[in-house]
N, C-alpha and C. Protein backbone atom coordinates (compact mmCIF):
# COMPACT_ATOMS: atom_id res chain seq x y z
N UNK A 1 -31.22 -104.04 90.62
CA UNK A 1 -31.64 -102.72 91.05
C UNK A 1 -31.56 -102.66 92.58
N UNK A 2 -31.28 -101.81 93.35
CA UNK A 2 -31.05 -101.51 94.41
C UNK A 2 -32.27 -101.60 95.33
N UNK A 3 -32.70 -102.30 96.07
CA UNK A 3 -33.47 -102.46 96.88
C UNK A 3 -34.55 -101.05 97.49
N UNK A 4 -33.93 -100.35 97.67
CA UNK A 4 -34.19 -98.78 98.04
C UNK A 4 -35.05 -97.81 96.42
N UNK A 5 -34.32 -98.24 95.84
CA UNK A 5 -34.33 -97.33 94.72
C UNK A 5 -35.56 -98.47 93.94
N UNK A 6 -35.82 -99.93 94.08
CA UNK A 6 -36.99 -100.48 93.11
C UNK A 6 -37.91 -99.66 94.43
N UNK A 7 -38.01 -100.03 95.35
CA UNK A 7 -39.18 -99.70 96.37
C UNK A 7 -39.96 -98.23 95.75
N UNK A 8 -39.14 -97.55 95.86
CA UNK A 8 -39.43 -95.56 95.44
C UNK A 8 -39.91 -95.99 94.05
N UNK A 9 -39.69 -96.30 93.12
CA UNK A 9 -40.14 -96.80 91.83
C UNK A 9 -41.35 -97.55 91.62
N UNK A 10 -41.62 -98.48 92.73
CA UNK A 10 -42.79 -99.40 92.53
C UNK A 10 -44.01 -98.11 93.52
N UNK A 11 -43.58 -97.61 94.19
CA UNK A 11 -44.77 -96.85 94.81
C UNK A 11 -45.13 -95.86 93.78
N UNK A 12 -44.24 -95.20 93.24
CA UNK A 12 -44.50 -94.07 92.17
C UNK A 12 -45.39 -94.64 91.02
N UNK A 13 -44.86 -95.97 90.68
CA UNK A 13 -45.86 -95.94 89.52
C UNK A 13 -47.32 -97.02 89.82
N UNK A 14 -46.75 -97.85 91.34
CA UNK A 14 -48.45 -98.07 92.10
C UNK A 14 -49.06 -97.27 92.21
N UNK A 15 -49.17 -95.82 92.49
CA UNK A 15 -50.08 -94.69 93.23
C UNK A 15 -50.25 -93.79 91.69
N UNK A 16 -49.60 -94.17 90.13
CA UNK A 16 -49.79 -93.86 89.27
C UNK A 16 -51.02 -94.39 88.51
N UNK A 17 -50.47 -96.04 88.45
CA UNK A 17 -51.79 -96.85 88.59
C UNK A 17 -52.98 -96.75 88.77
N UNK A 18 -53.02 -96.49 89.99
CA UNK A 18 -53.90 -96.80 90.98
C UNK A 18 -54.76 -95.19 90.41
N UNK A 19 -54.15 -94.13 90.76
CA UNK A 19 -55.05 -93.06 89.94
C UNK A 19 -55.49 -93.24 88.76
N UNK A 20 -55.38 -93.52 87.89
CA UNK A 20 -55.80 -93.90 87.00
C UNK A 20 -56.93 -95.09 86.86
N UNK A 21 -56.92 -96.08 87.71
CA UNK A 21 -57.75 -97.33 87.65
C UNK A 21 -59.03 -96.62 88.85
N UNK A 22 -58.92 -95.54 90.27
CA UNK A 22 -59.74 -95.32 90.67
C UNK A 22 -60.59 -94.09 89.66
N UNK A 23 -59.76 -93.44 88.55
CA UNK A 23 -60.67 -92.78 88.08
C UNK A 23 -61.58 -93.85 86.78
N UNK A 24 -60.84 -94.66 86.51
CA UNK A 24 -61.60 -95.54 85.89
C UNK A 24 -63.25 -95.75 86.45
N UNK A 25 -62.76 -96.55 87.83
CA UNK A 25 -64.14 -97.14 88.52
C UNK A 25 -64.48 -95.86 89.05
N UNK A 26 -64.47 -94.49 89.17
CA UNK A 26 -65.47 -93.34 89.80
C UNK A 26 -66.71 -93.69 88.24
N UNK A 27 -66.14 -93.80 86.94
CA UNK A 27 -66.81 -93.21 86.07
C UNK A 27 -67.66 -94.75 85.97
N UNK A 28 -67.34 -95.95 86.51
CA UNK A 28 -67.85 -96.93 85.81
C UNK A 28 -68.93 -97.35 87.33
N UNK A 29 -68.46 -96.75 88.22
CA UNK A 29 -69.32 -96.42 89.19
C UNK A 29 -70.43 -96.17 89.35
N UNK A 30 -70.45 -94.68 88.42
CA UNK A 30 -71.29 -93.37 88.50
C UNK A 30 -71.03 -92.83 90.22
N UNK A 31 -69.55 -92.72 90.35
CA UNK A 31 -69.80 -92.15 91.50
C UNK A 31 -69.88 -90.84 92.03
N UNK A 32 -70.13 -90.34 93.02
CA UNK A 32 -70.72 -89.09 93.08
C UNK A 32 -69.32 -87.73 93.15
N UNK A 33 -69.72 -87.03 91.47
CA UNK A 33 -68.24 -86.77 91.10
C UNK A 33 -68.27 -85.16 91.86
N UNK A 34 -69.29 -84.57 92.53
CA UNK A 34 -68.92 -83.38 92.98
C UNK A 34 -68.12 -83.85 94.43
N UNK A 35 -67.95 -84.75 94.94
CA UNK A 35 -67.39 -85.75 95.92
C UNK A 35 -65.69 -84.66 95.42
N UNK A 36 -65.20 -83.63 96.70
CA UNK A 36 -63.88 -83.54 96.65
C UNK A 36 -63.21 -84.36 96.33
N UNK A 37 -62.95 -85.55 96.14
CA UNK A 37 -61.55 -86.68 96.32
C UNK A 37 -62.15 -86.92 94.70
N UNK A 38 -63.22 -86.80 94.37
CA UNK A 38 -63.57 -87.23 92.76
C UNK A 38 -62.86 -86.39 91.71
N UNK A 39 -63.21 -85.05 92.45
CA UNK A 39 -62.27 -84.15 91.38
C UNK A 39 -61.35 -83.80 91.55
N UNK A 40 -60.34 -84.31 92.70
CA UNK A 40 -58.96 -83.95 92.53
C UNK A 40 -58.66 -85.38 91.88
N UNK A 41 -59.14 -86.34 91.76
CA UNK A 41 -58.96 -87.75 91.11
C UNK A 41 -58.71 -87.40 89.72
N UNK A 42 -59.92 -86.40 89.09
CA UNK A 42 -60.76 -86.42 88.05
C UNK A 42 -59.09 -84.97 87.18
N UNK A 43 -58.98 -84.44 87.98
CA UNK A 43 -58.07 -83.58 87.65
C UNK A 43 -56.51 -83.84 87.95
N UNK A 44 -56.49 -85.07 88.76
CA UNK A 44 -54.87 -85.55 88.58
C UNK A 44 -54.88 -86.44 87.10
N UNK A 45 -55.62 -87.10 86.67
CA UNK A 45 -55.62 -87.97 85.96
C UNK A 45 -55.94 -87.37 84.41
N UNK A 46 -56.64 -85.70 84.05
CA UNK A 46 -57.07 -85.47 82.87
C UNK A 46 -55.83 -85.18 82.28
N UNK A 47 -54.50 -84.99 82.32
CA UNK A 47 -53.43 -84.11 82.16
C UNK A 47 -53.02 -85.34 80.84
N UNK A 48 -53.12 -86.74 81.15
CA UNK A 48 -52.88 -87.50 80.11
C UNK A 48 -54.28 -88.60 79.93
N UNK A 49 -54.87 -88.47 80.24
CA UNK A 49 -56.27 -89.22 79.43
C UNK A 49 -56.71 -88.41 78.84
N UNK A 50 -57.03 -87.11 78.53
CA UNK A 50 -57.90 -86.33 78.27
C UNK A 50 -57.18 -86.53 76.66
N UNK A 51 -55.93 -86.23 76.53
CA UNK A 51 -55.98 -86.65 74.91
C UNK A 51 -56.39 -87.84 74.33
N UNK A 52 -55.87 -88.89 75.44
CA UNK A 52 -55.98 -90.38 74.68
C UNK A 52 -57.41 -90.65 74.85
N UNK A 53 -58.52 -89.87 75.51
CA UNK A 53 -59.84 -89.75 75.29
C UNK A 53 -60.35 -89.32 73.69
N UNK A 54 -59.74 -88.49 73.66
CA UNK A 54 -59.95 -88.18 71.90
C UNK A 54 -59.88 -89.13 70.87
N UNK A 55 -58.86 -90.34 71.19
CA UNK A 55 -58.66 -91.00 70.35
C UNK A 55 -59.45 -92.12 70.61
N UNK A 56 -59.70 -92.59 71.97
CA UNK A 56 -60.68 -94.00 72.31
C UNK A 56 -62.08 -93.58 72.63
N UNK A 57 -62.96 -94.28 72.08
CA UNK A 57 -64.47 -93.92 72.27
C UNK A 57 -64.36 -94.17 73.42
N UNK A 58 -65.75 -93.26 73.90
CA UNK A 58 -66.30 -93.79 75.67
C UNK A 58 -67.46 -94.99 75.11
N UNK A 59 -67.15 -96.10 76.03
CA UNK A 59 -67.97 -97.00 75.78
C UNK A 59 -69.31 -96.68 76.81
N UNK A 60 -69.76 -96.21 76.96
CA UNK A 60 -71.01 -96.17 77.96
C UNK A 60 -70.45 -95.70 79.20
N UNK A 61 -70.64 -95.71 80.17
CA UNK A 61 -70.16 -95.29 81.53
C UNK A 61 -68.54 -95.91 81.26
N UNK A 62 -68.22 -96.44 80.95
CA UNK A 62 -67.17 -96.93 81.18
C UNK A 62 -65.54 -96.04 80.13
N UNK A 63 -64.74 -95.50 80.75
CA UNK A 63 -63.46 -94.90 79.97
C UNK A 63 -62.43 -95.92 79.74
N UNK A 64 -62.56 -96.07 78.43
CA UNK A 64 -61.53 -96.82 78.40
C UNK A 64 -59.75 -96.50 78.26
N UNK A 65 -59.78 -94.85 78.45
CA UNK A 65 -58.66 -94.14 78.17
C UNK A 65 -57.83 -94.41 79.51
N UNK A 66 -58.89 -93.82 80.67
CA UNK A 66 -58.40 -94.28 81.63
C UNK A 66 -57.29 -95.45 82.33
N UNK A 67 -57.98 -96.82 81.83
CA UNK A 67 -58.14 -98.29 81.60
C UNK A 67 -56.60 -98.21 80.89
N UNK A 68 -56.34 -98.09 80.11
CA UNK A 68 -55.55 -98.32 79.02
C UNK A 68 -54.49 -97.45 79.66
N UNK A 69 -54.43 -96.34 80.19
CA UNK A 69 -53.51 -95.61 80.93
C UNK A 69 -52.87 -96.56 82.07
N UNK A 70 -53.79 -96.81 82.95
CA UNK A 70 -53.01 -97.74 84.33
C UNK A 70 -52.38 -99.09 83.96
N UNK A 71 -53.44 -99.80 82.62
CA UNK A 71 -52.22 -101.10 82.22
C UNK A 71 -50.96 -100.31 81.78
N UNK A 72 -50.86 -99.45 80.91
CA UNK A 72 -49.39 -98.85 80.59
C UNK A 72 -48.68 -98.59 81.41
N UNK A 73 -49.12 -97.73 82.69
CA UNK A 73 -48.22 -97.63 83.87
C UNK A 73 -47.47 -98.62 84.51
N UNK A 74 -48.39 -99.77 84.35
CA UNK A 74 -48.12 -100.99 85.00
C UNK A 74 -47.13 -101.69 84.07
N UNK A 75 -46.98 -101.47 82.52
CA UNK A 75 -46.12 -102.11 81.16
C UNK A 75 -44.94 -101.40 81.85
N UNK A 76 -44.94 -99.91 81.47
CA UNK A 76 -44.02 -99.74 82.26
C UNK A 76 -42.99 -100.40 83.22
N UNK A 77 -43.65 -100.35 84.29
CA UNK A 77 -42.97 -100.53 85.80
C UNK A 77 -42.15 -102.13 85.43
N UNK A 78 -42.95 -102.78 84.20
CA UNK A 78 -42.33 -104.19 84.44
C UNK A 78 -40.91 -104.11 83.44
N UNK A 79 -41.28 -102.77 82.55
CA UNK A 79 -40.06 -102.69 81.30
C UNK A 79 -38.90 -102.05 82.36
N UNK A 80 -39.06 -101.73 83.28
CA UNK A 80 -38.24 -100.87 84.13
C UNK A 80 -37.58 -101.76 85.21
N UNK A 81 -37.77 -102.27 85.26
CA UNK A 81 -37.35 -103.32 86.19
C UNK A 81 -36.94 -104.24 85.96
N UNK A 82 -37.28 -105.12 84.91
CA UNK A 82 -36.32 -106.22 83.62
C UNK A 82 -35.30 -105.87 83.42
N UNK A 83 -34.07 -106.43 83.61
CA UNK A 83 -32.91 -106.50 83.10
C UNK A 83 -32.83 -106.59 81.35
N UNK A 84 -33.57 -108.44 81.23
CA UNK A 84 -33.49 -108.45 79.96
C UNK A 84 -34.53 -108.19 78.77
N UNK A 85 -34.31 -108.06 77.62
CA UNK A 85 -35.64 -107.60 77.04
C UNK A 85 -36.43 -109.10 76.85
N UNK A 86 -37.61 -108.73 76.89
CA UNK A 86 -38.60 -109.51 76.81
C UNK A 86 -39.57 -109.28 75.37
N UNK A 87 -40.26 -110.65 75.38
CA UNK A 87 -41.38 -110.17 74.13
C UNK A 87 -42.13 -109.13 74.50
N UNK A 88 -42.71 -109.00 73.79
CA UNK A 88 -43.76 -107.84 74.04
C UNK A 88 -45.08 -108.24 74.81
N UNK A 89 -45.69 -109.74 74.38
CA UNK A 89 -46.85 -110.25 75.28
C UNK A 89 -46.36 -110.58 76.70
N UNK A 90 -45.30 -111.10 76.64
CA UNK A 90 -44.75 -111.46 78.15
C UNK A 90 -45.11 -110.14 78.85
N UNK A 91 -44.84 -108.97 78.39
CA UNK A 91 -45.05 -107.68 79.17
C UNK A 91 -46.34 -107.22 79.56
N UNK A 92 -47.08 -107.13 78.35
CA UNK A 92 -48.87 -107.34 78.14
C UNK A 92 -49.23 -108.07 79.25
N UNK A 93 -48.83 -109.53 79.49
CA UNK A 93 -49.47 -109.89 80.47
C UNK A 93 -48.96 -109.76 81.48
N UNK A 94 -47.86 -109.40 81.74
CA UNK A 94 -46.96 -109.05 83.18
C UNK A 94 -47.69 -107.90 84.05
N UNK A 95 -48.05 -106.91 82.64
CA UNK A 95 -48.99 -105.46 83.26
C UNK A 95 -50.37 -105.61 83.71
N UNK A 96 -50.81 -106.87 82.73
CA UNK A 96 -52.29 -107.38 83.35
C UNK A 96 -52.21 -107.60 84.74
N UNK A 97 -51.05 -108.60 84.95
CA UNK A 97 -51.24 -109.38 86.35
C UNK A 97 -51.49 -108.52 87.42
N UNK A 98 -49.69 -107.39 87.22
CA UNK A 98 -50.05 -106.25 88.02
C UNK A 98 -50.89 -105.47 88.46
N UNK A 99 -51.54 -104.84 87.31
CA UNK A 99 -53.01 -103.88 86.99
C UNK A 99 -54.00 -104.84 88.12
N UNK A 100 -54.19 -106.48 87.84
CA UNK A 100 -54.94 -106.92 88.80
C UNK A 100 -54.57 -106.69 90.20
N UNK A 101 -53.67 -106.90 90.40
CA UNK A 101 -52.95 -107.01 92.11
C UNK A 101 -53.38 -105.79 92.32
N UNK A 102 -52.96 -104.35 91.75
CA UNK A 102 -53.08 -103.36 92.25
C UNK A 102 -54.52 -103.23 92.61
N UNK A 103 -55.55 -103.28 91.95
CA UNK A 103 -56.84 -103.35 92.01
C UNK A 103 -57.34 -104.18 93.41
N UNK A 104 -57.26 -105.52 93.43
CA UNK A 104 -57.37 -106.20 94.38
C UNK A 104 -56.76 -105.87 95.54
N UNK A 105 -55.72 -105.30 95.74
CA UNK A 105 -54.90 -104.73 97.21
C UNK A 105 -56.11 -103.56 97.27
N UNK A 106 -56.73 -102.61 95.86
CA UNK A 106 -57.31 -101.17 96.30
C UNK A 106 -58.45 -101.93 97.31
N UNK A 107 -58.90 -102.67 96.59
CA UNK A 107 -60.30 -103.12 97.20
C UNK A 107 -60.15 -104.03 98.86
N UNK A 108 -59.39 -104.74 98.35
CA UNK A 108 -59.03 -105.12 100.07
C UNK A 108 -58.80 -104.17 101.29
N UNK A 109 -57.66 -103.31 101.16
CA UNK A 109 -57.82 -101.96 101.50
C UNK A 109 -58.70 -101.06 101.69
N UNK A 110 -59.51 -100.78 100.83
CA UNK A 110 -60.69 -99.83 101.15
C UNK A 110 -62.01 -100.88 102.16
N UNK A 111 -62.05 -101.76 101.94
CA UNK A 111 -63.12 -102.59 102.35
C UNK A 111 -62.28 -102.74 103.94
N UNK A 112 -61.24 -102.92 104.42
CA UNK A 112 -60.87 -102.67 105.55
C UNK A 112 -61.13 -101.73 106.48
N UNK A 113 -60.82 -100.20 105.48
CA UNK A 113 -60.48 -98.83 105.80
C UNK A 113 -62.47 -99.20 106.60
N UNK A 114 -63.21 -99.50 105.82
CA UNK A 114 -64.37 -99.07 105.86
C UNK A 114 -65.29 -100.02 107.06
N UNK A 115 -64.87 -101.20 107.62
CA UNK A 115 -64.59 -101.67 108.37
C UNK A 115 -64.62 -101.20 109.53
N UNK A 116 -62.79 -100.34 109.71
CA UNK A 116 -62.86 -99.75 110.85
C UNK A 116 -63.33 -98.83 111.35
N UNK A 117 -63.49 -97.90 110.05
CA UNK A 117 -64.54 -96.56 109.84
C UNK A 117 -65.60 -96.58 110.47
N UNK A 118 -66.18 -97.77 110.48
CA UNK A 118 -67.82 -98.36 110.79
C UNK A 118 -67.60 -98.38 112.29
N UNK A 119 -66.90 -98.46 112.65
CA UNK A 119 -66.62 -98.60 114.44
C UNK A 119 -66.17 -97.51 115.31
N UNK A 120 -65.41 -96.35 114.28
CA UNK A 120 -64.61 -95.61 115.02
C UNK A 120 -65.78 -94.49 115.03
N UNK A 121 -66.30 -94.06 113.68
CA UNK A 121 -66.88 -93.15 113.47
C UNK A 121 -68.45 -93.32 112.97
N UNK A 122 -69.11 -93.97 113.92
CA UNK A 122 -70.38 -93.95 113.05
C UNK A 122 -71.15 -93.05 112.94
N UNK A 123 -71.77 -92.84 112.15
CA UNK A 123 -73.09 -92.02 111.50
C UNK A 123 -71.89 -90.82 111.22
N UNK A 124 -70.73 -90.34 111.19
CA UNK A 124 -70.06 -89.67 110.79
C UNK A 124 -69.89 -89.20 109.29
N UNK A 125 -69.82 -88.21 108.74
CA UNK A 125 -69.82 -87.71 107.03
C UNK A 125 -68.50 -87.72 106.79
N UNK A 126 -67.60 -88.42 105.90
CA UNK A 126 -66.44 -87.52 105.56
C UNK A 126 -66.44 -88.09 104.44
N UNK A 127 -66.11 -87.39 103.01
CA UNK A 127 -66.31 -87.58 101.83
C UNK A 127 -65.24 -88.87 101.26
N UNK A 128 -64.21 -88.98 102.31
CA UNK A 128 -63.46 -90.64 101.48
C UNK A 128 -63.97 -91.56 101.59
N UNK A 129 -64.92 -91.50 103.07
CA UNK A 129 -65.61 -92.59 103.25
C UNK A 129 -66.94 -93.02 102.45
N UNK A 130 -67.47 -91.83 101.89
CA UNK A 130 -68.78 -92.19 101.27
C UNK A 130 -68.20 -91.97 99.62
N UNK A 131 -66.98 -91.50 99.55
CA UNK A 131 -66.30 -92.03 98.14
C UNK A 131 -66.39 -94.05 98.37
N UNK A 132 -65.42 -94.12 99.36
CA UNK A 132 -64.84 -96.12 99.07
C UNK A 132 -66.72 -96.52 99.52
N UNK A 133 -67.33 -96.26 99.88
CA UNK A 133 -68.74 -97.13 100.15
C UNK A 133 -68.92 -96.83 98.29
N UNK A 134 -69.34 -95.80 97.63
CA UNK A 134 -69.85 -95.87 96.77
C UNK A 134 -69.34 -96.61 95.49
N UNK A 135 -67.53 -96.98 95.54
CA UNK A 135 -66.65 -97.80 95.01
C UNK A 135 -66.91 -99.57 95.72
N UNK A 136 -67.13 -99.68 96.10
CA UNK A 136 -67.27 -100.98 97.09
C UNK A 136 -68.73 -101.47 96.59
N UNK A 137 -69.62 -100.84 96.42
CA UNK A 137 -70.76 -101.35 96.71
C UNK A 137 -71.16 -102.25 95.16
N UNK A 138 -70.64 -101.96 94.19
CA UNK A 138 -70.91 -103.36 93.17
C UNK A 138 -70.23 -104.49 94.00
N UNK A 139 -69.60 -105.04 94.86
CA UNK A 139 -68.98 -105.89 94.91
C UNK A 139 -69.64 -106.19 96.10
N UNK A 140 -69.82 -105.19 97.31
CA UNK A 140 -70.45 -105.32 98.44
C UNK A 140 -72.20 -105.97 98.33
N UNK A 141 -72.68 -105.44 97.07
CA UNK A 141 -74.29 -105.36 97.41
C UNK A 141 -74.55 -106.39 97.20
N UNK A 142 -74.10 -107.27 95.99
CA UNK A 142 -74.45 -109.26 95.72
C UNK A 142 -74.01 -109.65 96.74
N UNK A 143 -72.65 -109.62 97.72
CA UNK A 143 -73.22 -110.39 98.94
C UNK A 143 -73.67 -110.28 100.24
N UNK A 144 -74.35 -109.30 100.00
CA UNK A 144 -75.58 -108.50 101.05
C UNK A 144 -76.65 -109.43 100.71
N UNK A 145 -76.73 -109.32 99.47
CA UNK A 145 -78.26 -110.01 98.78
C UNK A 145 -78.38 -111.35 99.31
N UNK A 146 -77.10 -112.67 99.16
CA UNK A 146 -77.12 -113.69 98.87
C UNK A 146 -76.74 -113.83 100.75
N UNK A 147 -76.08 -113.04 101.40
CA UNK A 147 -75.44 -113.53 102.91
C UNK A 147 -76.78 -113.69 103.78
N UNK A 148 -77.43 -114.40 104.52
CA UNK A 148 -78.54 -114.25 105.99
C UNK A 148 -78.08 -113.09 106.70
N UNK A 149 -79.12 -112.16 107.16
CA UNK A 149 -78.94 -110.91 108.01
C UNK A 149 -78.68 -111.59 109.31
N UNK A 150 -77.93 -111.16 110.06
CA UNK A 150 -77.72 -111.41 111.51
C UNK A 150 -77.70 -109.86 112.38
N UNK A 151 -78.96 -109.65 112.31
CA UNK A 151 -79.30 -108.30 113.32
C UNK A 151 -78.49 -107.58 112.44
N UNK A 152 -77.71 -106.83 113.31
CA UNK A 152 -76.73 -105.48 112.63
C UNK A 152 -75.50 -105.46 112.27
N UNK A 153 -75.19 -106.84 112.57
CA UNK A 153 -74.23 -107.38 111.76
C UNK A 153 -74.42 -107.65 110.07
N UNK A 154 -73.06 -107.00 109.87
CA UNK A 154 -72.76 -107.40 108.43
C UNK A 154 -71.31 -108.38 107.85
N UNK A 155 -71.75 -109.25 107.73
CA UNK A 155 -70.25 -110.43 107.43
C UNK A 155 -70.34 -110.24 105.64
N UNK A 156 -70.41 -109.30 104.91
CA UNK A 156 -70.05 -108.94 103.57
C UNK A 156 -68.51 -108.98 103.18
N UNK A 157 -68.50 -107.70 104.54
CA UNK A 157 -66.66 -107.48 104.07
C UNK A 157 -65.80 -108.20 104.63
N UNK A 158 -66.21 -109.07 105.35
CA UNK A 158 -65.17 -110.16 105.82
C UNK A 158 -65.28 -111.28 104.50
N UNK A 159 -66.26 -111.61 103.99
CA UNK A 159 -66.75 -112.37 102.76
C UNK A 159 -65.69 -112.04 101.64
N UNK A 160 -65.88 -110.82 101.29
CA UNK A 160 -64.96 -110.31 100.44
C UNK A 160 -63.93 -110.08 100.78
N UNK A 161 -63.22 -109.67 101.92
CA UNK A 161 -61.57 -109.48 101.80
C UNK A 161 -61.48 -110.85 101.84
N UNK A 162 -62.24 -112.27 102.16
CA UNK A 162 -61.46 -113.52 102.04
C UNK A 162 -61.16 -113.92 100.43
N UNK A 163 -62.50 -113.86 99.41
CA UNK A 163 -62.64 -113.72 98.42
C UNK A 163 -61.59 -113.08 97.56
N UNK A 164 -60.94 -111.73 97.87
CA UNK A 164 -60.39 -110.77 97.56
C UNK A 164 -58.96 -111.21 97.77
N UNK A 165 -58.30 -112.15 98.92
CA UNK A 165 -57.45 -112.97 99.33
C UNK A 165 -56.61 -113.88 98.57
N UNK A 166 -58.10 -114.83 98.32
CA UNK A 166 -57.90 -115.87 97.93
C UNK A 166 -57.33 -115.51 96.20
N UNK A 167 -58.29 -114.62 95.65
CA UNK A 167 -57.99 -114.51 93.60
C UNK A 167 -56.54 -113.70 93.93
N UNK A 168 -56.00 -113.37 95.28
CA UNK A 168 -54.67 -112.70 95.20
C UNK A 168 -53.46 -113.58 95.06
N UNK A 169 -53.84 -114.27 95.85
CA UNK A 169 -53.17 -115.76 96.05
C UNK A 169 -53.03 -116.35 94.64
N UNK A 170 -54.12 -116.71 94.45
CA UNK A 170 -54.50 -117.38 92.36
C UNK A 170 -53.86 -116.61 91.53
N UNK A 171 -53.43 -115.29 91.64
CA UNK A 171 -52.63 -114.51 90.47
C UNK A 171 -50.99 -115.21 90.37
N UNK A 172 -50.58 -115.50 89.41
CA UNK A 172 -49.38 -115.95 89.18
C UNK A 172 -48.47 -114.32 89.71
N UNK A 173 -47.16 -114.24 90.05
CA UNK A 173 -46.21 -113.59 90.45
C UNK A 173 -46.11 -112.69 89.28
N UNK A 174 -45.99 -111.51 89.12
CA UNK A 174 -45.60 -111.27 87.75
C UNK A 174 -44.11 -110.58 87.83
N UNK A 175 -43.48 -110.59 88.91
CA UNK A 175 -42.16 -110.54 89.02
C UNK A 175 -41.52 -112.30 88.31
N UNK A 176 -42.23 -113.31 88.79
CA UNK A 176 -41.77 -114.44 88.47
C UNK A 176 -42.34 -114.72 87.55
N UNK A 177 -43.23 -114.35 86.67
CA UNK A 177 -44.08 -114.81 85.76
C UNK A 177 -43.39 -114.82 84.41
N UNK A 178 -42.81 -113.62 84.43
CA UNK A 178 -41.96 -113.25 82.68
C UNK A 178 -40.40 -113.75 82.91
């Protein structure tokens, strides 16, 4: 495949993904859905969950229609890009791996974004930012709990993007994997 033409392909169905897996975690969140960026999330993403909602129970806060949407995106992208055919689990887990990476880049990323946010703009309101704090904070608040306070310093998100690093590193390739 043409270098140019996988690139345009892997962003289309990363930022496909990725909608889909952030509307996942708004709902597994409970994050705050009158939040603008929630409901254009909430309304890019109903056009095809909203049926396959019909068919999969909601497990508690958690959608699993959603869920099941972004691994497919991700089955996808790997059936699209294979030359040769593959089993079917080779793919299953090819989309897992992906589905993880994508996730782990969101969170590295946002935990950055929020980072610099913290410096450029403090005490500032803008609704992406108190969207990624309210996405961040299962992951952020255990090592708040467990880190020593140092005044007004917070070494959380340096904690975690190393953390966040490292299980990126530990994921097998899933270009090389199948």
């Amino acid at each position: 495949m043409n270098p140019t033409l996988f690139m345009i392909v892997d962003l289309i169905f990363r930022l496909a993904t990725l909608l889909f897996l952030v509307r996942f975690l708004l709902q597994a969140c409970k994050a705050d859905f009158y939040n603008p960026i929630s409901q254009a999330i909430a309304k890019g993403s109903d056009g095809l969950a909203a049926p396959l909602r019909k068919l999969l129970p909601k497990t508690g806060s958690y959608d699993l229609a959603t869920l099941i949407l972004a691994w497919l995106m991700s089955i996808i992208f790997m059936v699209l890009i294979t030359q040769a055919s593959l089993g079917a689990i080779s793919y299953l887990g090819a989309g897992l791996i992906r589905l993880v990476s994508i996730l782990i880049d969101f969170y590295w990323w946002s935990t950055l974004l929020l980072v610099i946010a913290s410096f450029v703009s403090q005490g500032n309101y803008h609704p992406a930012l108190s969207l990624l704090d309210e996405l961040l904070s299962p992951l952020m608040t255990p090592l708040r709990n467990i880190l020593p306070t140092a005044g007004p310093l917070d070494f959380s998100p340096m904690i975690l993007i190393l953390m966040l690093s490292i299980v990126q590193q530990a994921l097998p390739s899933a270009y090389g994997w199948i």
